[in-house]
C-alpha atoms as a PDB file:
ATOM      1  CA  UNK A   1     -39.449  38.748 -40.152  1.00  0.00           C
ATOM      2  CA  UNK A   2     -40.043  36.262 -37.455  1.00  0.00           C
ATOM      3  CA  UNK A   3     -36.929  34.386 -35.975  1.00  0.00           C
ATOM      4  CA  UNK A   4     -38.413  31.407 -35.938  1.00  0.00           C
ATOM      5  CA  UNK A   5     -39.458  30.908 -39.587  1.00  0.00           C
ATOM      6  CA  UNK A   6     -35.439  31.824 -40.594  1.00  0.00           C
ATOM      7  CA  UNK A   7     -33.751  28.479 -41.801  1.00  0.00           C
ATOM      8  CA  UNK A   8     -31.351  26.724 -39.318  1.00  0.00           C
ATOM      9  CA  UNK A   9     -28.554  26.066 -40.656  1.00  0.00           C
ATOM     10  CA  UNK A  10     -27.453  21.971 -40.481  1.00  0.00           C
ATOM     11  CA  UNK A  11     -24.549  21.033 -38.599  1.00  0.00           C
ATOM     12  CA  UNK A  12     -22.714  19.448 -41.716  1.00  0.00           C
ATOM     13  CA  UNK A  13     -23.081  22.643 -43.205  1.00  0.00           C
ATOM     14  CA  UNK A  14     -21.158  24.277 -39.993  1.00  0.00           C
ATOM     15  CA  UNK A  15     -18.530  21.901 -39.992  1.00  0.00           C
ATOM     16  CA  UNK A  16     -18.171  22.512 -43.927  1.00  0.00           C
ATOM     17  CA  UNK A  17     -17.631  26.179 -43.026  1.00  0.00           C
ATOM     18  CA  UNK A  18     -15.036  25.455 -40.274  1.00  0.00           C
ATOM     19  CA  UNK A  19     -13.337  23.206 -42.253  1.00  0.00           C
ATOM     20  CA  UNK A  20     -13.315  25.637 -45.440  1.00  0.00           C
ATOM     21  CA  UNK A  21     -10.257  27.359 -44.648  1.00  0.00           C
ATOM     22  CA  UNK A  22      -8.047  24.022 -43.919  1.00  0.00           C
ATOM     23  CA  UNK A  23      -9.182  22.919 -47.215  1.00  0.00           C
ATOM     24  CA  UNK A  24      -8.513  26.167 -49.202  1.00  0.00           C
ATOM     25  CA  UNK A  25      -4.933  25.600 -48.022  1.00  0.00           C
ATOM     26  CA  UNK A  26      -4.803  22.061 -48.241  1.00  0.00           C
ATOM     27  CA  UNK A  27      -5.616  22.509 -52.180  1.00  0.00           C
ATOM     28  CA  UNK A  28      -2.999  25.198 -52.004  1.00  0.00           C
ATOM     29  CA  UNK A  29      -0.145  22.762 -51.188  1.00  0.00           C
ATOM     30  CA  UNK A  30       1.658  21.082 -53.442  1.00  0.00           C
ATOM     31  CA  UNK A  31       1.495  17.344 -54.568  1.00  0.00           C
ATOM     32  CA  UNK A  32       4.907  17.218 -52.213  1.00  0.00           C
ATOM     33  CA  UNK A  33       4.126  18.984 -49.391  1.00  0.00           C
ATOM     34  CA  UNK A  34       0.624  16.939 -48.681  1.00  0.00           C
ATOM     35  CA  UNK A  35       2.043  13.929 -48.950  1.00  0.00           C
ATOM     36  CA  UNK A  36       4.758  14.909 -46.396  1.00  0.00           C
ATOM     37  CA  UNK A  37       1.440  16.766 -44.087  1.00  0.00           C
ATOM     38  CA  UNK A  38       0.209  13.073 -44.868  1.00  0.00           C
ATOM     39  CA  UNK A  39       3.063  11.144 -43.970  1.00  0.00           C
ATOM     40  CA  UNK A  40       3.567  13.463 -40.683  1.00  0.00           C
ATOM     41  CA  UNK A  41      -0.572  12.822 -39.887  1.00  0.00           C
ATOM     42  CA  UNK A  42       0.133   9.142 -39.885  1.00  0.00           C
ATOM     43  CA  UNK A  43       3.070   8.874 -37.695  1.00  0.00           C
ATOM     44  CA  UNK A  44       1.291  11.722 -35.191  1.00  0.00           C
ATOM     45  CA  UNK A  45      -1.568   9.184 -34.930  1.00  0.00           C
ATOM     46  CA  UNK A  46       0.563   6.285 -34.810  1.00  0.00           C
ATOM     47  CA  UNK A  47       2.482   8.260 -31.527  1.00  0.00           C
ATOM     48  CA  UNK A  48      -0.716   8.448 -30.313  1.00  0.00           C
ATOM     49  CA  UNK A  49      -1.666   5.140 -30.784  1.00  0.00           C
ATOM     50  CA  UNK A  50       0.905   3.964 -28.860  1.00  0.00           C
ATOM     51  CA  UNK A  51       0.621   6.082 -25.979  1.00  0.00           C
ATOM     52  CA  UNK A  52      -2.736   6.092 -25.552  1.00  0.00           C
ATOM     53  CA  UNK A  53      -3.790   2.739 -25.991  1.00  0.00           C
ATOM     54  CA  UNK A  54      -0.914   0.199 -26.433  1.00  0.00           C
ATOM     55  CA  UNK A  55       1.807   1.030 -23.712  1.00  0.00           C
ATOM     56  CA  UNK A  56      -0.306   1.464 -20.691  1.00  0.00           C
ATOM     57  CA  UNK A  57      -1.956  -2.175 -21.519  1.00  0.00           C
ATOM     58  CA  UNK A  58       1.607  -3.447 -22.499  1.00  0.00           C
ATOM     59  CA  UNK A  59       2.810  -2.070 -19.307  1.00  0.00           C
ATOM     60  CA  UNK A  60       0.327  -4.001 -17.323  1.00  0.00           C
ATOM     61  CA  UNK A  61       0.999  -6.870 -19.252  1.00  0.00           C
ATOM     62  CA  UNK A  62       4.456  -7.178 -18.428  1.00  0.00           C
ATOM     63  CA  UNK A  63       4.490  -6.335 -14.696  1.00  0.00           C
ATOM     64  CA  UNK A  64       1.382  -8.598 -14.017  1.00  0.00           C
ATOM     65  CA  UNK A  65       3.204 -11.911 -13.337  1.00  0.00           C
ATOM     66  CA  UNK A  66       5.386  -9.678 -10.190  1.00  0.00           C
ATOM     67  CA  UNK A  67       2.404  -8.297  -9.239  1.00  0.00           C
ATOM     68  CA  UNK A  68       0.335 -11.851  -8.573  1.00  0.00           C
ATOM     69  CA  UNK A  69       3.392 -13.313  -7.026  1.00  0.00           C
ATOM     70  CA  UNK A  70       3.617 -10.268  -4.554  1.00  0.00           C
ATOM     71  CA  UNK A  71       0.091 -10.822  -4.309  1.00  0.00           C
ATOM     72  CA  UNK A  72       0.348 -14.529  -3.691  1.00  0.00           C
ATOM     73  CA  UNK A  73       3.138 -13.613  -0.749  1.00  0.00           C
ATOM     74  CA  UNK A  74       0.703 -11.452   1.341  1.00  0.00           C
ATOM     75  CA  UNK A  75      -1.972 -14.148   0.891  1.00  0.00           C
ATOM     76  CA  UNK A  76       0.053 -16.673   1.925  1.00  0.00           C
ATOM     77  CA  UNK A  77       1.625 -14.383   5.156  1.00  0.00           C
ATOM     78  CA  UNK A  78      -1.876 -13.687   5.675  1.00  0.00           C
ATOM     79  CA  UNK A  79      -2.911 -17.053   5.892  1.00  0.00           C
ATOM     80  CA  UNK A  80      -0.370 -18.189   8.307  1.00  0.00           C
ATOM     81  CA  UNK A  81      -0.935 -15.373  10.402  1.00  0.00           C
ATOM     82  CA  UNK A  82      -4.849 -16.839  10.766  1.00  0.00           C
ATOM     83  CA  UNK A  83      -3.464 -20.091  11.267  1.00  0.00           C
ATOM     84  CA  UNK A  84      -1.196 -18.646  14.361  1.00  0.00           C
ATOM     85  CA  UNK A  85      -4.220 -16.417  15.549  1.00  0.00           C
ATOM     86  CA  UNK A  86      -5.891 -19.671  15.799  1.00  0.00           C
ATOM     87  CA  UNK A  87      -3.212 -21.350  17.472  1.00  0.00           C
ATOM     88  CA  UNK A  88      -3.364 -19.195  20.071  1.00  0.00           C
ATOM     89  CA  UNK A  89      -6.761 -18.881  20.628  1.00  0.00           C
ATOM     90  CA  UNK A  90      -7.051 -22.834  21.100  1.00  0.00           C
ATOM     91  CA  UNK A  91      -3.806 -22.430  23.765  1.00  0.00           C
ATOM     92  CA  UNK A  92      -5.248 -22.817  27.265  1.00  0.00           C
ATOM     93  CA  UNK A  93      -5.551 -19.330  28.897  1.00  0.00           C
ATOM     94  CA  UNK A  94      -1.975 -18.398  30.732  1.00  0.00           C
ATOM     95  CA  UNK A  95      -2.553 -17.634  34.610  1.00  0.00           C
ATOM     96  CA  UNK A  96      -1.130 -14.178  35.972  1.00  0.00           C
ATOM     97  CA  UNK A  97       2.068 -15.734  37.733  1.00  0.00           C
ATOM     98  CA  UNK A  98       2.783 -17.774  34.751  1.00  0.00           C
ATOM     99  CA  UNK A  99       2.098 -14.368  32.124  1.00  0.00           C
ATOM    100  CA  UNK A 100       4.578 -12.112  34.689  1.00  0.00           C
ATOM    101  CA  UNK A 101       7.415 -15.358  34.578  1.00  0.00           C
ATOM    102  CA  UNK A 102       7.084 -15.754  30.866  1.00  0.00           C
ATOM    103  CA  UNK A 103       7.393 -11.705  30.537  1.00  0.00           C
ATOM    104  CA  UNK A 104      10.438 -11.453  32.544  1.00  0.00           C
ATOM    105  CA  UNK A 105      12.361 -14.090  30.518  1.00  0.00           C
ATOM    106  CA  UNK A 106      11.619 -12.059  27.722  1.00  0.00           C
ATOM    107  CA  UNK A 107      12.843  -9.170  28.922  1.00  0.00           C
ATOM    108  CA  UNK A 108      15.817 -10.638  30.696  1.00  0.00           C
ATOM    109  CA  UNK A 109      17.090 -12.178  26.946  1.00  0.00           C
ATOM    110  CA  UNK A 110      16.986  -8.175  25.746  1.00  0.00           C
ATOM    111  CA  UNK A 111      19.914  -7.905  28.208  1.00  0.00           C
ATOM    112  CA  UNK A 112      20.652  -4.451  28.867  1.00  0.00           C
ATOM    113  CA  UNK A 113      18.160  -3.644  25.680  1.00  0.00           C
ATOM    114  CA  UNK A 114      15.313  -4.031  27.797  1.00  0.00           C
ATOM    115  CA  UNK A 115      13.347  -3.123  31.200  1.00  0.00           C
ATOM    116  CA  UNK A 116      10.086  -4.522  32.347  1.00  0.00           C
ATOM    117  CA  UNK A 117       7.438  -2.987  34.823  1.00  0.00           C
ATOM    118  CA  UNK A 118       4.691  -4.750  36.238  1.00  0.00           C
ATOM    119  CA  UNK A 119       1.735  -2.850  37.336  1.00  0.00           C
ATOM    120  CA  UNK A 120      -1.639  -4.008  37.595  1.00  0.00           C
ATOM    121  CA  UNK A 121      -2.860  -5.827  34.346  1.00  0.00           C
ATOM    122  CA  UNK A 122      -0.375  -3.948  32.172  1.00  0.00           C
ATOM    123  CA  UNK A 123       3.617  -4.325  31.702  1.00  0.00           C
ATOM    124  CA  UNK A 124       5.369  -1.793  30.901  1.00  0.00           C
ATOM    125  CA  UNK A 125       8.969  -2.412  28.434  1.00  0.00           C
ATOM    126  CA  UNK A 126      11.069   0.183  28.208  1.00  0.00           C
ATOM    127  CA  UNK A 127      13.508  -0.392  25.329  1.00  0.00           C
ATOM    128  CA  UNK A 128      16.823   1.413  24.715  1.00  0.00           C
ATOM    129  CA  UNK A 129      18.248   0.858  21.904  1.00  0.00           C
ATOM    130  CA  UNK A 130      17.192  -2.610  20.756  1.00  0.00           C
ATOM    131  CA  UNK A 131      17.698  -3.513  17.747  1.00  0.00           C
ATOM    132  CA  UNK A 132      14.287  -4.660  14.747  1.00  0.00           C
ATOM    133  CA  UNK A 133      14.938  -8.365  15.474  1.00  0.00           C
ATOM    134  CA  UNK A 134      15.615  -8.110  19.377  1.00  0.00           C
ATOM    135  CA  UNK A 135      12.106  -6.085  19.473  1.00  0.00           C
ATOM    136  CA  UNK A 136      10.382  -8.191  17.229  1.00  0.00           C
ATOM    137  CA  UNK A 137      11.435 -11.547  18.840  1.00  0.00           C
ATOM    138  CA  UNK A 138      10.736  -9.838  21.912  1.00  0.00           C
ATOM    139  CA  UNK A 139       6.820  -9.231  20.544  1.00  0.00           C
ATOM    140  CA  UNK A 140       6.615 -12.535  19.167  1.00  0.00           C
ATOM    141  CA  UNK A 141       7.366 -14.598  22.697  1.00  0.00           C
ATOM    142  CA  UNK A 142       5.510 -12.210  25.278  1.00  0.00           C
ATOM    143  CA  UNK A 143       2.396 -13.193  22.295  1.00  0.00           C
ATOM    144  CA  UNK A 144       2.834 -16.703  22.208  1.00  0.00           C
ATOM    145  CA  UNK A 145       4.192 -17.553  25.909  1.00  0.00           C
ATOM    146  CA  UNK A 146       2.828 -14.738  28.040  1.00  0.00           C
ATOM    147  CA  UNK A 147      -0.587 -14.440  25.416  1.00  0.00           C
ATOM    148  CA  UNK A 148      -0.079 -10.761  26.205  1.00  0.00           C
ATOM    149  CA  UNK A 149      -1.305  -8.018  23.773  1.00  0.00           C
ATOM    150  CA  UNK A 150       0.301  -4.481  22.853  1.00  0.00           C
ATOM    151  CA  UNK A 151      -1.811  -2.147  23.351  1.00  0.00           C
ATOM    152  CA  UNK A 152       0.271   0.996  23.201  1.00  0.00           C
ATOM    153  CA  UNK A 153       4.290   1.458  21.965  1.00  0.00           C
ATOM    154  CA  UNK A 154       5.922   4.405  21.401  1.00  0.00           C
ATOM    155  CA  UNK A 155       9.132   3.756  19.508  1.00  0.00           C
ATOM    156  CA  UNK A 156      11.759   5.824  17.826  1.00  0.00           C
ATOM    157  CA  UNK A 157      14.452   4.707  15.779  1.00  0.00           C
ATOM    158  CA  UNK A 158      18.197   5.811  16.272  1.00  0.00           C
ATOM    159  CA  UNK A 159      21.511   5.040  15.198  1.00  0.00           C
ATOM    160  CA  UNK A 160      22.182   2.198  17.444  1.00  0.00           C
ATOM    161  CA  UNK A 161      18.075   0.635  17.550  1.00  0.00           C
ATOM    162  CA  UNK A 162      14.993   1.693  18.747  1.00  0.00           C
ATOM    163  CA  UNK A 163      14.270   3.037  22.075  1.00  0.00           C
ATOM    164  CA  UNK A 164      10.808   3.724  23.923  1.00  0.00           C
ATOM    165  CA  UNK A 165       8.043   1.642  25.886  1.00  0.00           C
ATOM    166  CA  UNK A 166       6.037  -0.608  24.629  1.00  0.00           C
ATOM    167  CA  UNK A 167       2.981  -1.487  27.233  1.00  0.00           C
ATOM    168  CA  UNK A 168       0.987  -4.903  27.058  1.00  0.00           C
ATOM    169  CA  UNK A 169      -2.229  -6.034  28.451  1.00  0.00           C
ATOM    170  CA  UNK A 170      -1.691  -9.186  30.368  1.00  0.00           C
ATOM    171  CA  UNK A 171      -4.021 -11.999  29.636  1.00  0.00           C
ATOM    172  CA  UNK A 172      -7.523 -12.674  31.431  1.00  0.00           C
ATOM    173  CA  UNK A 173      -8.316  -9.190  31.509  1.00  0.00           C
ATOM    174  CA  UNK A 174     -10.865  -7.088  29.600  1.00  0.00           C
ATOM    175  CA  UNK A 175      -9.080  -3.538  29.863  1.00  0.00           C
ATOM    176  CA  UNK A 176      -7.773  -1.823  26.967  1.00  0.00           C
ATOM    177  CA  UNK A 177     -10.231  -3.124  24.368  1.00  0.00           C
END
């Protein structure tokens, strides 16, 4: 007999003999027992309800207002960080003399935190430790008065500040870029 010609059988039919079994026993139970395999069904799929598809979107619901205003923060930090990089860019250019002067007064308010050396169209700062805010000030005025730009800093944190060079490029040159 040819395979072909043989009657297929239709997928209902093979889920009907699958699900034979599950409904032999089902019709086994008594009245008492299905309803309690009922009541169980409903509160499995109710579980899963809930984690599937309510708690991650309630989740997101509820932590969405902290998430825009953190959002809104670095937009706004952003912003006035364009507005500075502007600033500076409209500054008139800082002459070499003037870029060393503004560097050492700097340096000189680290105290004993900090060490500057000149060389060429870099400065070297050697920092020992200096604490976040002395280091960050420090950044902040040899960008703004001295329009110098780090270019390399290797810094390592200890008990008592930071400690390690930090070396700018002083203005009006092209190195380094």
């Amino acid at each position: 007999m040819d395979t072909a010609t043989l009657p297929r059988p239709k997928p209902a039919s093979r889920l009907g003999a699958l699900t034979a079994p599950l409904r032999q026993r089902w019709q086994a139970m008594a009245p008492r027992e299905r309803r309690i395999a009922g009541w169980l069904g409903w509160a499995i799929g109710l579980v899963l309800l809930w984690f599937v598809g309510i708690a991650p979107a309630w989740t997101s619901y509820r932590t969405a207002p902290a998430r825009i205003d953190q959002l809104d923060a670095q937009l706004q930090q952003m912003q006035r960080l364009a507005a500075e990089a502007t600033t500076l860019r409209a500054l008139p250019p800082v002459g070499g003399l003037q870029a060393q002067a503004a560097l050492k007064a700097a340096t000189d308010a680290l105290g004993g935190a900090g060490r500057l050396q000149l060389g060429g169209d870099r400065a070297t700062v050697t920092f020992t430790n200096a604490t976040g805010t002395q280091v960050r000030d420090w950044l902040a005025e040899t960008r703004s008065a001295a329009r110098t730009r780090p270019i390399e800093a290797n810094l390592t944190r200890g008990p008592q500040g930071y400690s390690g060079t930090v070396i700018v490029q002083m203005p009006g040159t092209g190195g380094g870029s």
